[in-house]
N, C-alpha and C. Protein backbone atom coordinates (compact mmCIF):
# COMPACT_ATOMS: atom_id res chain seq x y z
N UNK A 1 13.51 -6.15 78.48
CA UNK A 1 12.89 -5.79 77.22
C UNK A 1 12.91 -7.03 76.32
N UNK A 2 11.97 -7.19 75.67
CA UNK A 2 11.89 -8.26 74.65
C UNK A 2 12.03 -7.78 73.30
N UNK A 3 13.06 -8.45 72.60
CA UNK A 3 13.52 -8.39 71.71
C UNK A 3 12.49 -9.06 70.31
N UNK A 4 12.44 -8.52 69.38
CA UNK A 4 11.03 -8.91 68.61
C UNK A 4 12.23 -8.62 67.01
N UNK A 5 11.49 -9.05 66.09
CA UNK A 5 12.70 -9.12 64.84
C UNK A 5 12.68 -7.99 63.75
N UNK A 6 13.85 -8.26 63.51
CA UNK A 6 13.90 -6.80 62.34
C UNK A 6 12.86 -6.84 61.63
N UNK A 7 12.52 -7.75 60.91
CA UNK A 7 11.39 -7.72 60.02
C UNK A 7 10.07 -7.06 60.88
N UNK A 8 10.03 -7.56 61.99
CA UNK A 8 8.78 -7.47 62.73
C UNK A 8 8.90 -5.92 62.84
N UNK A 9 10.12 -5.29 63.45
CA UNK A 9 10.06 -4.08 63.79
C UNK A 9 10.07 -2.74 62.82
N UNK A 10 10.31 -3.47 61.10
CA UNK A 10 10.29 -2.77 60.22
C UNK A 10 8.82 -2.51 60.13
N UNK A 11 7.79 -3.35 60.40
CA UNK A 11 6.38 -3.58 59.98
C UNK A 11 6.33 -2.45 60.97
N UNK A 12 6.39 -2.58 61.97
CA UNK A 12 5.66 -1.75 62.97
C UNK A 12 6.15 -0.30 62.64
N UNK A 13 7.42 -0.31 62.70
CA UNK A 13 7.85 1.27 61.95
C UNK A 13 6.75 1.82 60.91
N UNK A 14 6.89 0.63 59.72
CA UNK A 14 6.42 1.64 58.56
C UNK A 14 4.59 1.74 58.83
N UNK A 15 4.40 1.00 59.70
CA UNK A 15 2.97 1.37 60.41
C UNK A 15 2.36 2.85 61.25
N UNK A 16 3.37 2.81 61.83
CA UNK A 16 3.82 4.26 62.68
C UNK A 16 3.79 5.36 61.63
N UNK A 17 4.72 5.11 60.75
CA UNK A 17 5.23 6.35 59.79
C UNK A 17 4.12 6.25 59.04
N UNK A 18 3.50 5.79 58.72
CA UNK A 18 2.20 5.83 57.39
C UNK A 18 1.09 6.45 58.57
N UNK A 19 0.62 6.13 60.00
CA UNK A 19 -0.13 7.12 60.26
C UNK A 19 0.59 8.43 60.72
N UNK A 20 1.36 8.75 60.77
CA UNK A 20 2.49 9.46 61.31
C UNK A 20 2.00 10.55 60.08
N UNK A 21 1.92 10.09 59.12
CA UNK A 21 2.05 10.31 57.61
C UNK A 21 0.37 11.24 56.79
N UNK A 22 -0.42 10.53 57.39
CA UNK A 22 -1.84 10.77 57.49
C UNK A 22 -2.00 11.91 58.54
N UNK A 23 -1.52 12.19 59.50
CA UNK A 23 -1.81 13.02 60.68
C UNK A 23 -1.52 14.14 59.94
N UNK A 24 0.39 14.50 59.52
CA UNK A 24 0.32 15.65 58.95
C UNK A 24 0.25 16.23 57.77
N UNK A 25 -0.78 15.32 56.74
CA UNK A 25 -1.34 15.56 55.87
C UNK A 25 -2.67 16.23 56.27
N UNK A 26 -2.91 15.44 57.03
CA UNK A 26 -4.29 16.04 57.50
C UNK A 26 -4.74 17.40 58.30
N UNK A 27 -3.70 17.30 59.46
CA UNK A 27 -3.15 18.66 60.18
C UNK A 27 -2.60 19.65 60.08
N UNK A 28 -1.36 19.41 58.65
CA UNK A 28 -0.76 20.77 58.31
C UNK A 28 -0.57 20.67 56.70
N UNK A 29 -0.47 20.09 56.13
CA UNK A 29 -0.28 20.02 54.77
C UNK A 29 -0.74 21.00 54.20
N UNK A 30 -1.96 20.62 54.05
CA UNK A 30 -2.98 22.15 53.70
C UNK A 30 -2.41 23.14 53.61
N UNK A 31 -1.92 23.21 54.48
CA UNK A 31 -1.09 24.71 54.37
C UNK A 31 -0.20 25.01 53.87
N UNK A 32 0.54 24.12 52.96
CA UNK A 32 1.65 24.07 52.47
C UNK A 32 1.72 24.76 50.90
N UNK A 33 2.12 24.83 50.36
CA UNK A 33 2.51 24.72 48.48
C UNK A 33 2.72 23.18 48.30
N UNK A 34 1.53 22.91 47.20
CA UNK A 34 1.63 21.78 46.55
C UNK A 34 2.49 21.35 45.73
N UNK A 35 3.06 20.30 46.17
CA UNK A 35 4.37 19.28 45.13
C UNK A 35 3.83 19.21 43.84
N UNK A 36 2.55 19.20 43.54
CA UNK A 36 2.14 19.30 42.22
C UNK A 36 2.32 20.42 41.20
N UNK A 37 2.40 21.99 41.93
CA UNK A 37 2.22 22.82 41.31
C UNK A 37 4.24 23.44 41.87
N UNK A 38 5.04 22.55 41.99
CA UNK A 38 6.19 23.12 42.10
C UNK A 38 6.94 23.10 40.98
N UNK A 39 7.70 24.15 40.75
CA UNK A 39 8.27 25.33 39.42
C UNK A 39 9.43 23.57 39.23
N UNK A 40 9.86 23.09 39.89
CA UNK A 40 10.98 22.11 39.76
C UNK A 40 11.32 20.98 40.91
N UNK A 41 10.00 19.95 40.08
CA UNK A 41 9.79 18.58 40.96
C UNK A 41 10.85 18.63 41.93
N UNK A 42 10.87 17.76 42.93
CA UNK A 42 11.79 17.49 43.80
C UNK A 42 13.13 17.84 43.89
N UNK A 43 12.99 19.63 43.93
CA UNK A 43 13.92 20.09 44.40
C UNK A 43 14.35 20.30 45.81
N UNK A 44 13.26 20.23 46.70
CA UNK A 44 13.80 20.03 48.16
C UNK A 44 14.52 18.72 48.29
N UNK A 45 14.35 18.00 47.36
CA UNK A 45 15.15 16.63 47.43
C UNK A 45 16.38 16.50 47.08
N UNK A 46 16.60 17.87 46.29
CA UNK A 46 17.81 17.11 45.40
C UNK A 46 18.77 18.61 45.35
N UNK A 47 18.30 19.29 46.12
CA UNK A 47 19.23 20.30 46.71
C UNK A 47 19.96 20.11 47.56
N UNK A 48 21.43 20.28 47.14
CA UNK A 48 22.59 19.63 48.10
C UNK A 48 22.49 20.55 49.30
N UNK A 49 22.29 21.83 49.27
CA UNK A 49 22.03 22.52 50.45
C UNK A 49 21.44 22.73 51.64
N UNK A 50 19.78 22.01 51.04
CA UNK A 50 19.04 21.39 52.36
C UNK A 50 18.83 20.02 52.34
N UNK A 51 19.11 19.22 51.68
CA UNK A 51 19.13 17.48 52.11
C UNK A 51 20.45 17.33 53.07
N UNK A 52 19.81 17.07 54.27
CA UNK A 52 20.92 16.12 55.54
C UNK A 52 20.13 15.31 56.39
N UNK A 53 19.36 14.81 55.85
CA UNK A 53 18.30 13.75 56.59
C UNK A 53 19.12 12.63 57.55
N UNK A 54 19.06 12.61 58.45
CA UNK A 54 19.66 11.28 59.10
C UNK A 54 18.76 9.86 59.27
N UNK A 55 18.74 8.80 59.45
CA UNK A 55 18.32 8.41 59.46
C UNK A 55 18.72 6.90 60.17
N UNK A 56 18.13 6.24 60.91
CA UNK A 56 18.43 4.95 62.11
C UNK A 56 18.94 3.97 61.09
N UNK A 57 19.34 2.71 61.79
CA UNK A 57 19.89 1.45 61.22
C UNK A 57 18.57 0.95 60.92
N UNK A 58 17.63 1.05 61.56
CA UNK A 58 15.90 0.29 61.44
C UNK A 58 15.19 0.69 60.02
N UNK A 59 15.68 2.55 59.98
CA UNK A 59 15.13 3.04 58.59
C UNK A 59 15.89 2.63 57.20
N UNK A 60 17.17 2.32 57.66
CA UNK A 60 18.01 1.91 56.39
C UNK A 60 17.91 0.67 56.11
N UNK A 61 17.51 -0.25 57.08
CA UNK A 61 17.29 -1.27 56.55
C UNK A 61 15.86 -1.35 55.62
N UNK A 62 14.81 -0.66 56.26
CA UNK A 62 13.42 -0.70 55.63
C UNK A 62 13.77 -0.11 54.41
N UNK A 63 13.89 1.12 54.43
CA UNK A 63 14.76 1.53 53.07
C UNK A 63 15.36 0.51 51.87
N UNK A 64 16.02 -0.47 52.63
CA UNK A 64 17.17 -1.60 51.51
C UNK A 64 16.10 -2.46 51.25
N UNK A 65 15.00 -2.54 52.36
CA UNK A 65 14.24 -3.50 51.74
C UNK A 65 13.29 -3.28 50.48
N UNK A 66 12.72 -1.90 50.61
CA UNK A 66 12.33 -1.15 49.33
C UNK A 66 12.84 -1.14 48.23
N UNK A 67 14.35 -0.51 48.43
CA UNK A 67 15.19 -0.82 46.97
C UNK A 67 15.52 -2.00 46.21
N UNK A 68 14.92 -3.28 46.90
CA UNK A 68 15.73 -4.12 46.48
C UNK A 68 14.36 -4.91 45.32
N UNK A 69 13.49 -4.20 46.01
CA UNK A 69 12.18 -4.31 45.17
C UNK A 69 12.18 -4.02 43.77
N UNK A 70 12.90 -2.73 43.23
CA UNK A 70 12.99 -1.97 42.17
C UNK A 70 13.32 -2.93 40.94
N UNK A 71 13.04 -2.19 40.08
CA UNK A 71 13.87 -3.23 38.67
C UNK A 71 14.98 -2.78 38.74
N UNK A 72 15.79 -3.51 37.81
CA UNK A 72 17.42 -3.71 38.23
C UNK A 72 17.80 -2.67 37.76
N UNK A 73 17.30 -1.99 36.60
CA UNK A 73 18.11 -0.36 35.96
C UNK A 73 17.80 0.62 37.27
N UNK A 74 16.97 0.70 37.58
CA UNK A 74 16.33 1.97 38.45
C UNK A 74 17.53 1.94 39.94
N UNK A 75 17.48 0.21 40.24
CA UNK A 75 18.08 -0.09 41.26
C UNK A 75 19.62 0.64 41.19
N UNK A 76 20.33 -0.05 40.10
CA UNK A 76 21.55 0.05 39.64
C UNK A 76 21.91 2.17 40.31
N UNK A 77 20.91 2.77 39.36
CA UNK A 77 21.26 3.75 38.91
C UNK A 77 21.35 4.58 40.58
N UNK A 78 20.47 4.11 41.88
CA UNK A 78 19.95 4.44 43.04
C UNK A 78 21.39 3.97 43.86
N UNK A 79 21.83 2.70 43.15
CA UNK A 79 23.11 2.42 44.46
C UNK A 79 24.02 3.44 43.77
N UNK A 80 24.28 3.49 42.93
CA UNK A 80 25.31 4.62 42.33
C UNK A 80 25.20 5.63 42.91
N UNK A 81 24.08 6.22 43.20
CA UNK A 81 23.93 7.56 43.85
C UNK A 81 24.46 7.64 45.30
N UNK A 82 23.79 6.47 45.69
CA UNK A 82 24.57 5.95 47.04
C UNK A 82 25.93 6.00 47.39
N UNK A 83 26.47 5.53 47.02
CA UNK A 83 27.83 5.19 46.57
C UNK A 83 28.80 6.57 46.82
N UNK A 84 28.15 7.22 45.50
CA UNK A 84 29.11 8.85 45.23
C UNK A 84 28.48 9.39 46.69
N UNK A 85 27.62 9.82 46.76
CA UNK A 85 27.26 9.86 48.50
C UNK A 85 27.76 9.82 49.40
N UNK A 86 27.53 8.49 49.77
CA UNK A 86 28.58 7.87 50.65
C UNK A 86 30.02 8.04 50.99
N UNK A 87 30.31 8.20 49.78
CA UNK A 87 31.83 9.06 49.66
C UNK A 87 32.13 10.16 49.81
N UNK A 88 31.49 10.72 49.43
CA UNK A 88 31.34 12.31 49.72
C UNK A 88 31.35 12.40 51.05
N UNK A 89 30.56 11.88 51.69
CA UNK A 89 30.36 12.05 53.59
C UNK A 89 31.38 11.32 53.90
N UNK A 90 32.04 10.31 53.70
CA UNK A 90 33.12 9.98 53.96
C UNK A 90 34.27 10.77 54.03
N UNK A 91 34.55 11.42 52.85
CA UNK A 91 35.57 12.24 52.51
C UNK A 91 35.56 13.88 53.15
N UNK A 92 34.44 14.08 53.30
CA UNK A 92 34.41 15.24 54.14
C UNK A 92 34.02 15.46 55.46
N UNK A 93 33.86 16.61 56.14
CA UNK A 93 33.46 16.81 57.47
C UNK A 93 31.78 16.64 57.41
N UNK A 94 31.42 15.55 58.28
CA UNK A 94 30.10 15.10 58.18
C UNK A 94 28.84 16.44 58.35
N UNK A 95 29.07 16.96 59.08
CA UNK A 95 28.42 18.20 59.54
C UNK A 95 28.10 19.51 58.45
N UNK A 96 29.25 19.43 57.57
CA UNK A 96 29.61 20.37 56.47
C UNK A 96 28.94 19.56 55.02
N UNK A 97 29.30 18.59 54.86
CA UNK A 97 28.50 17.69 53.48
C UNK A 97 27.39 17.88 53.79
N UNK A 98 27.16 18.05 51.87
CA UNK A 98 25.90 17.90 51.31
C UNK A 98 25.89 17.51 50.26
N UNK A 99 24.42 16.81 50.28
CA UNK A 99 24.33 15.95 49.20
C UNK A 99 23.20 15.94 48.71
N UNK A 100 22.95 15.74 47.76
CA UNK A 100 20.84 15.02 46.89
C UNK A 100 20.73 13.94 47.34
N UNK A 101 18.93 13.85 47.94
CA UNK A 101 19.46 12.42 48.13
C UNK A 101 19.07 11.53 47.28
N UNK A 102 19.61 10.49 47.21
CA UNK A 102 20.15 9.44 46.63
C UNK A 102 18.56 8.94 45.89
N UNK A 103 17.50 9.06 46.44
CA UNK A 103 16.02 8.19 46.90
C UNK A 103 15.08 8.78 46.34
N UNK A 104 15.85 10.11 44.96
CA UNK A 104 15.01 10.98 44.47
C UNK A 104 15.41 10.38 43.08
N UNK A 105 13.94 9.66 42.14
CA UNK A 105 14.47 9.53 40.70
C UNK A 105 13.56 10.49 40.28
N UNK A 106 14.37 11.50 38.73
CA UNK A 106 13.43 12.83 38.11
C UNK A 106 12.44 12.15 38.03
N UNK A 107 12.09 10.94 37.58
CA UNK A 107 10.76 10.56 36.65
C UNK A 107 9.49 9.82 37.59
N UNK A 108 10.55 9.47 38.47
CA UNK A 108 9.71 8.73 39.81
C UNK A 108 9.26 9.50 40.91
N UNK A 109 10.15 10.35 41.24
CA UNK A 109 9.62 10.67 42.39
C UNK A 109 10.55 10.31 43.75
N UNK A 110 10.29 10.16 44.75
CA UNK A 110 10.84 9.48 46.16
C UNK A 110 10.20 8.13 45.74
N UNK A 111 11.36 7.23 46.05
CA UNK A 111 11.60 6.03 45.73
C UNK A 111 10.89 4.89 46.75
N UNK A 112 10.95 5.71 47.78
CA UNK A 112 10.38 4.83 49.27
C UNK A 112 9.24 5.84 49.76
N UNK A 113 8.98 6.67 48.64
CA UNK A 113 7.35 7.41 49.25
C UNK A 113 6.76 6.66 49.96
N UNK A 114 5.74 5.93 50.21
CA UNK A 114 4.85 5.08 50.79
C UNK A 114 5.40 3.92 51.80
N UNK A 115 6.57 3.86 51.37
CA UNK A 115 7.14 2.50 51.96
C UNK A 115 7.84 2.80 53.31
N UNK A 116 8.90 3.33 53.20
CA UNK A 116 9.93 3.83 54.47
C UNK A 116 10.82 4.72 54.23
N UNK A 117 9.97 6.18 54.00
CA UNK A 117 10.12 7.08 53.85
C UNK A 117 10.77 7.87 55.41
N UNK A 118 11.59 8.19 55.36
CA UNK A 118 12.28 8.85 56.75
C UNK A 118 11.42 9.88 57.23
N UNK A 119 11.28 9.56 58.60
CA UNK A 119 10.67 10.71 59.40
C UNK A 119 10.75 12.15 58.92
N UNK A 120 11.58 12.64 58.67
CA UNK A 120 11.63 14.17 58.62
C UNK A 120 11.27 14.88 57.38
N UNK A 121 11.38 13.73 56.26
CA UNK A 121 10.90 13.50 55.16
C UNK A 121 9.40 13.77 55.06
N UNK A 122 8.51 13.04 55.65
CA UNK A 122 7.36 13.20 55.96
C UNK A 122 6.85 14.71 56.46
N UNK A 123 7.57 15.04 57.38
CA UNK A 123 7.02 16.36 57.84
C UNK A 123 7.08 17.32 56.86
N UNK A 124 8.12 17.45 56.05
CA UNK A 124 8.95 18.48 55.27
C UNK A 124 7.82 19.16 54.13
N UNK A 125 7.65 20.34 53.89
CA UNK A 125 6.50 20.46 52.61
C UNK A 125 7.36 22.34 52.90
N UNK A 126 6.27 23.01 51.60
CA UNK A 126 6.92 23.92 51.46
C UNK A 126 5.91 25.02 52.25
N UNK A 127 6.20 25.29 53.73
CA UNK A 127 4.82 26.17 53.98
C UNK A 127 6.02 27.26 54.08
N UNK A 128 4.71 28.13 53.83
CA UNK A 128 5.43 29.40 53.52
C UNK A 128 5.53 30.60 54.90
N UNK A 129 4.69 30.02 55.99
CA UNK A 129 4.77 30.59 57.35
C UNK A 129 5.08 29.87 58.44
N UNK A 130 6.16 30.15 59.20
CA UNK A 130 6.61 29.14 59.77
C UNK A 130 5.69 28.87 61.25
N UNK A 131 4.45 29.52 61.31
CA UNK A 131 3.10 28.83 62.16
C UNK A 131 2.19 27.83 61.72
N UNK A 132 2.67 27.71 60.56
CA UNK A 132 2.18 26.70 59.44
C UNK A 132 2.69 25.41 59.30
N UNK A 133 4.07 25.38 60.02
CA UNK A 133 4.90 23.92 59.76
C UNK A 133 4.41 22.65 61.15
N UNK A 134 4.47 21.86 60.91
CA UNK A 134 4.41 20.92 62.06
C UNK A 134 5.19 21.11 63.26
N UNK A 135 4.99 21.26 64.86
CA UNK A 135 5.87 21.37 65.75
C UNK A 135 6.54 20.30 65.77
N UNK A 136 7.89 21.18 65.77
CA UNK A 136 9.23 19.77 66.47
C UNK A 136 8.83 18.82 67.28
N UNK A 137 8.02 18.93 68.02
CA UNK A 137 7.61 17.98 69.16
C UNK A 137 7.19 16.70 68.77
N UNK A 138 6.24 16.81 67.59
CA UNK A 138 5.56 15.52 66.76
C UNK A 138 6.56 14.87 65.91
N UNK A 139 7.67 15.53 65.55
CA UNK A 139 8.72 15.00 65.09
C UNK A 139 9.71 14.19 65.89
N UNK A 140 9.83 14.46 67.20
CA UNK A 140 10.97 14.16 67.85
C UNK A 140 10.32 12.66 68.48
N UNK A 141 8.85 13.34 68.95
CA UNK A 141 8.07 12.18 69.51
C UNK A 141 7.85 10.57 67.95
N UNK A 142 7.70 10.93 67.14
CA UNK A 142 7.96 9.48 66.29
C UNK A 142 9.37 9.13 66.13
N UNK A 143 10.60 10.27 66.23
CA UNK A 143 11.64 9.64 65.98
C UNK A 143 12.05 8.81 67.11
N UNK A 144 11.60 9.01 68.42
CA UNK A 144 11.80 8.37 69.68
C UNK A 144 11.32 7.10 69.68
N UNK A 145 9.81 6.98 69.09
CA UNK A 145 9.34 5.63 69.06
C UNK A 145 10.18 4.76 67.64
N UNK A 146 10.51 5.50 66.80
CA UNK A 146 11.48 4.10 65.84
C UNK A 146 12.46 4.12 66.79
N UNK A 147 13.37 4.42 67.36
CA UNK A 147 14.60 4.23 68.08
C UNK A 147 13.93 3.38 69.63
N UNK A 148 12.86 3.73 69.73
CA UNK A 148 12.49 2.14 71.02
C UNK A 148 12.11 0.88 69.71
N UNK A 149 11.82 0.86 68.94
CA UNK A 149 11.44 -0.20 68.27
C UNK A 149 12.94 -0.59 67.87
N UNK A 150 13.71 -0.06 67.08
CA UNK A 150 15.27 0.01 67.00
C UNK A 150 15.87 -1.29 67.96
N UNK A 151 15.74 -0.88 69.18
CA UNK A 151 16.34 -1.40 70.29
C UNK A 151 15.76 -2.81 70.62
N UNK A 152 14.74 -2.53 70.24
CA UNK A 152 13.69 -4.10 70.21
C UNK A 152 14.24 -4.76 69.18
N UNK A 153 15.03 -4.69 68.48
CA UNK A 153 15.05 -5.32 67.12
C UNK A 153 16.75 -5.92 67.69
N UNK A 154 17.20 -4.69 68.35
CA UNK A 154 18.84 -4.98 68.22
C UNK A 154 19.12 -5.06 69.40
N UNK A 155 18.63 -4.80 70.39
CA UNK A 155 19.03 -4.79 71.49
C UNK A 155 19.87 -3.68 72.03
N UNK A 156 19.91 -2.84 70.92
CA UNK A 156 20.40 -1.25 71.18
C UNK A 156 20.18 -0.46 70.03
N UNK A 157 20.73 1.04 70.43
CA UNK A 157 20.55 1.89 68.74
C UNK A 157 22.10 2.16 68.50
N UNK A 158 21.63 2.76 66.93
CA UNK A 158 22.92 2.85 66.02
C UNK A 158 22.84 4.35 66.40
N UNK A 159 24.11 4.47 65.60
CA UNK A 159 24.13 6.36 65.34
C UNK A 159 23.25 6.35 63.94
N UNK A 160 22.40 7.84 64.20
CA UNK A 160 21.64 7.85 63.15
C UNK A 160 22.80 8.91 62.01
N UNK A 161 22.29 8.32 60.80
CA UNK A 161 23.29 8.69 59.51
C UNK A 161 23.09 9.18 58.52
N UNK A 162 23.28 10.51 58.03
CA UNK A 162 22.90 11.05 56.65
C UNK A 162 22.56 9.77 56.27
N UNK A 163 21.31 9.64 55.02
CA UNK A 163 21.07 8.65 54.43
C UNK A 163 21.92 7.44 53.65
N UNK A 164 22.43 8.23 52.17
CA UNK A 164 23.46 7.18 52.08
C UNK A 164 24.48 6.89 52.87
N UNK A 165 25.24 7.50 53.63
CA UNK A 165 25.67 6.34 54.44
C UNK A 165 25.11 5.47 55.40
N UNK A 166 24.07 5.78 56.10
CA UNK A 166 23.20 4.74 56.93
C UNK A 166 23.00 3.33 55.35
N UNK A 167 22.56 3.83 54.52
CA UNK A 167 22.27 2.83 53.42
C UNK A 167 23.14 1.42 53.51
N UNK A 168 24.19 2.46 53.22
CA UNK A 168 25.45 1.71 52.52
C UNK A 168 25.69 0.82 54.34
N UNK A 169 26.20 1.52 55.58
CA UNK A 169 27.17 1.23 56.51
C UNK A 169 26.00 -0.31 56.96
N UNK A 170 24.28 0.25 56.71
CA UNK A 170 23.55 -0.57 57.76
C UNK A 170 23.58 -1.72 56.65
N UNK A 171 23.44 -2.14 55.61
CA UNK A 171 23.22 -3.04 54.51
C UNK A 171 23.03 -4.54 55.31
């Protein structure tokens, strides 16, 4: 296998995930409840109950590369979140923690919308019939291809990691 560079393999990721991104906008979205017309912006985001996104060493890095973009208040306020996060999954049984994630600002929005936004992230919308949601299959099949690109980059894969800690551990 030929090994090709993080940078390179971030490109190709967030290439993947942006049509990845277009497909099930196009294919299932529609069917969803619009983020526009929800009673309380990014609450699938910031509900400790259903945020446990995992996410590769390849996505956390694309991720760090996003944040580092930010202005320095926004930034500041995003590693903090990280941080308490991070600790939290630290301190407890990984399986059992929950958390908001970190990548949700009220006023902004998802922080890495467009950029390197995590797979499952992408699929996620609020349909209200579950013949309506995207099959697992299209999910599993892009998470497979970042984890061969992964390996191209590193020459193996990481364990994939609730977000802030992938953040924080992959830095």
């Amino acid at each position: 296998m030929k090994l090709i560079s993080e940078q390179k393999a971030i490109e190709l990721a967030n290439r993947r995930k942006a049509d990845f991104a277009a497909e099930i906008g196009e294919r299932f979205e529609h069917r969803a409840k619009s983020c526009v017309t929800c009673e309380v912006k990014g609450s699938c985001c910031t509900d400790v109950h259903f945020v446990n996104v995992r996410i590769t060493r390849l996505e956390a890095r694309a991720i760090s590369a996003v944040l580092a973009e930010l202005l320095q208040e926004v930034r500041t306020r995003v590693e903090e979140r990280i941080v308490r996060s991070a600790e939290l999954l630290k301190n407890e049984e990984r399986a059992e923690a929950k958390f908001a994630c970190p990548l949700f600002e009220a006023d902004l929005g998802c922080l890495v919308h467009g950029k390197a936004k995590p797979l499952p992230c992408i699929t996620h919308a609020c349909y209200e019939r579950p013949e309506d949601l995207p099959p697992d299959e299209l999910l599993a099949a892009e998470e497979a291809e970042v984890l061969r690109l992964e390996r191209r980059a590193y020459g193996r894969n990481f364990a994939a990691l609730p977000i802030p800690l992938a953040i924080e551990t992959y830095r």
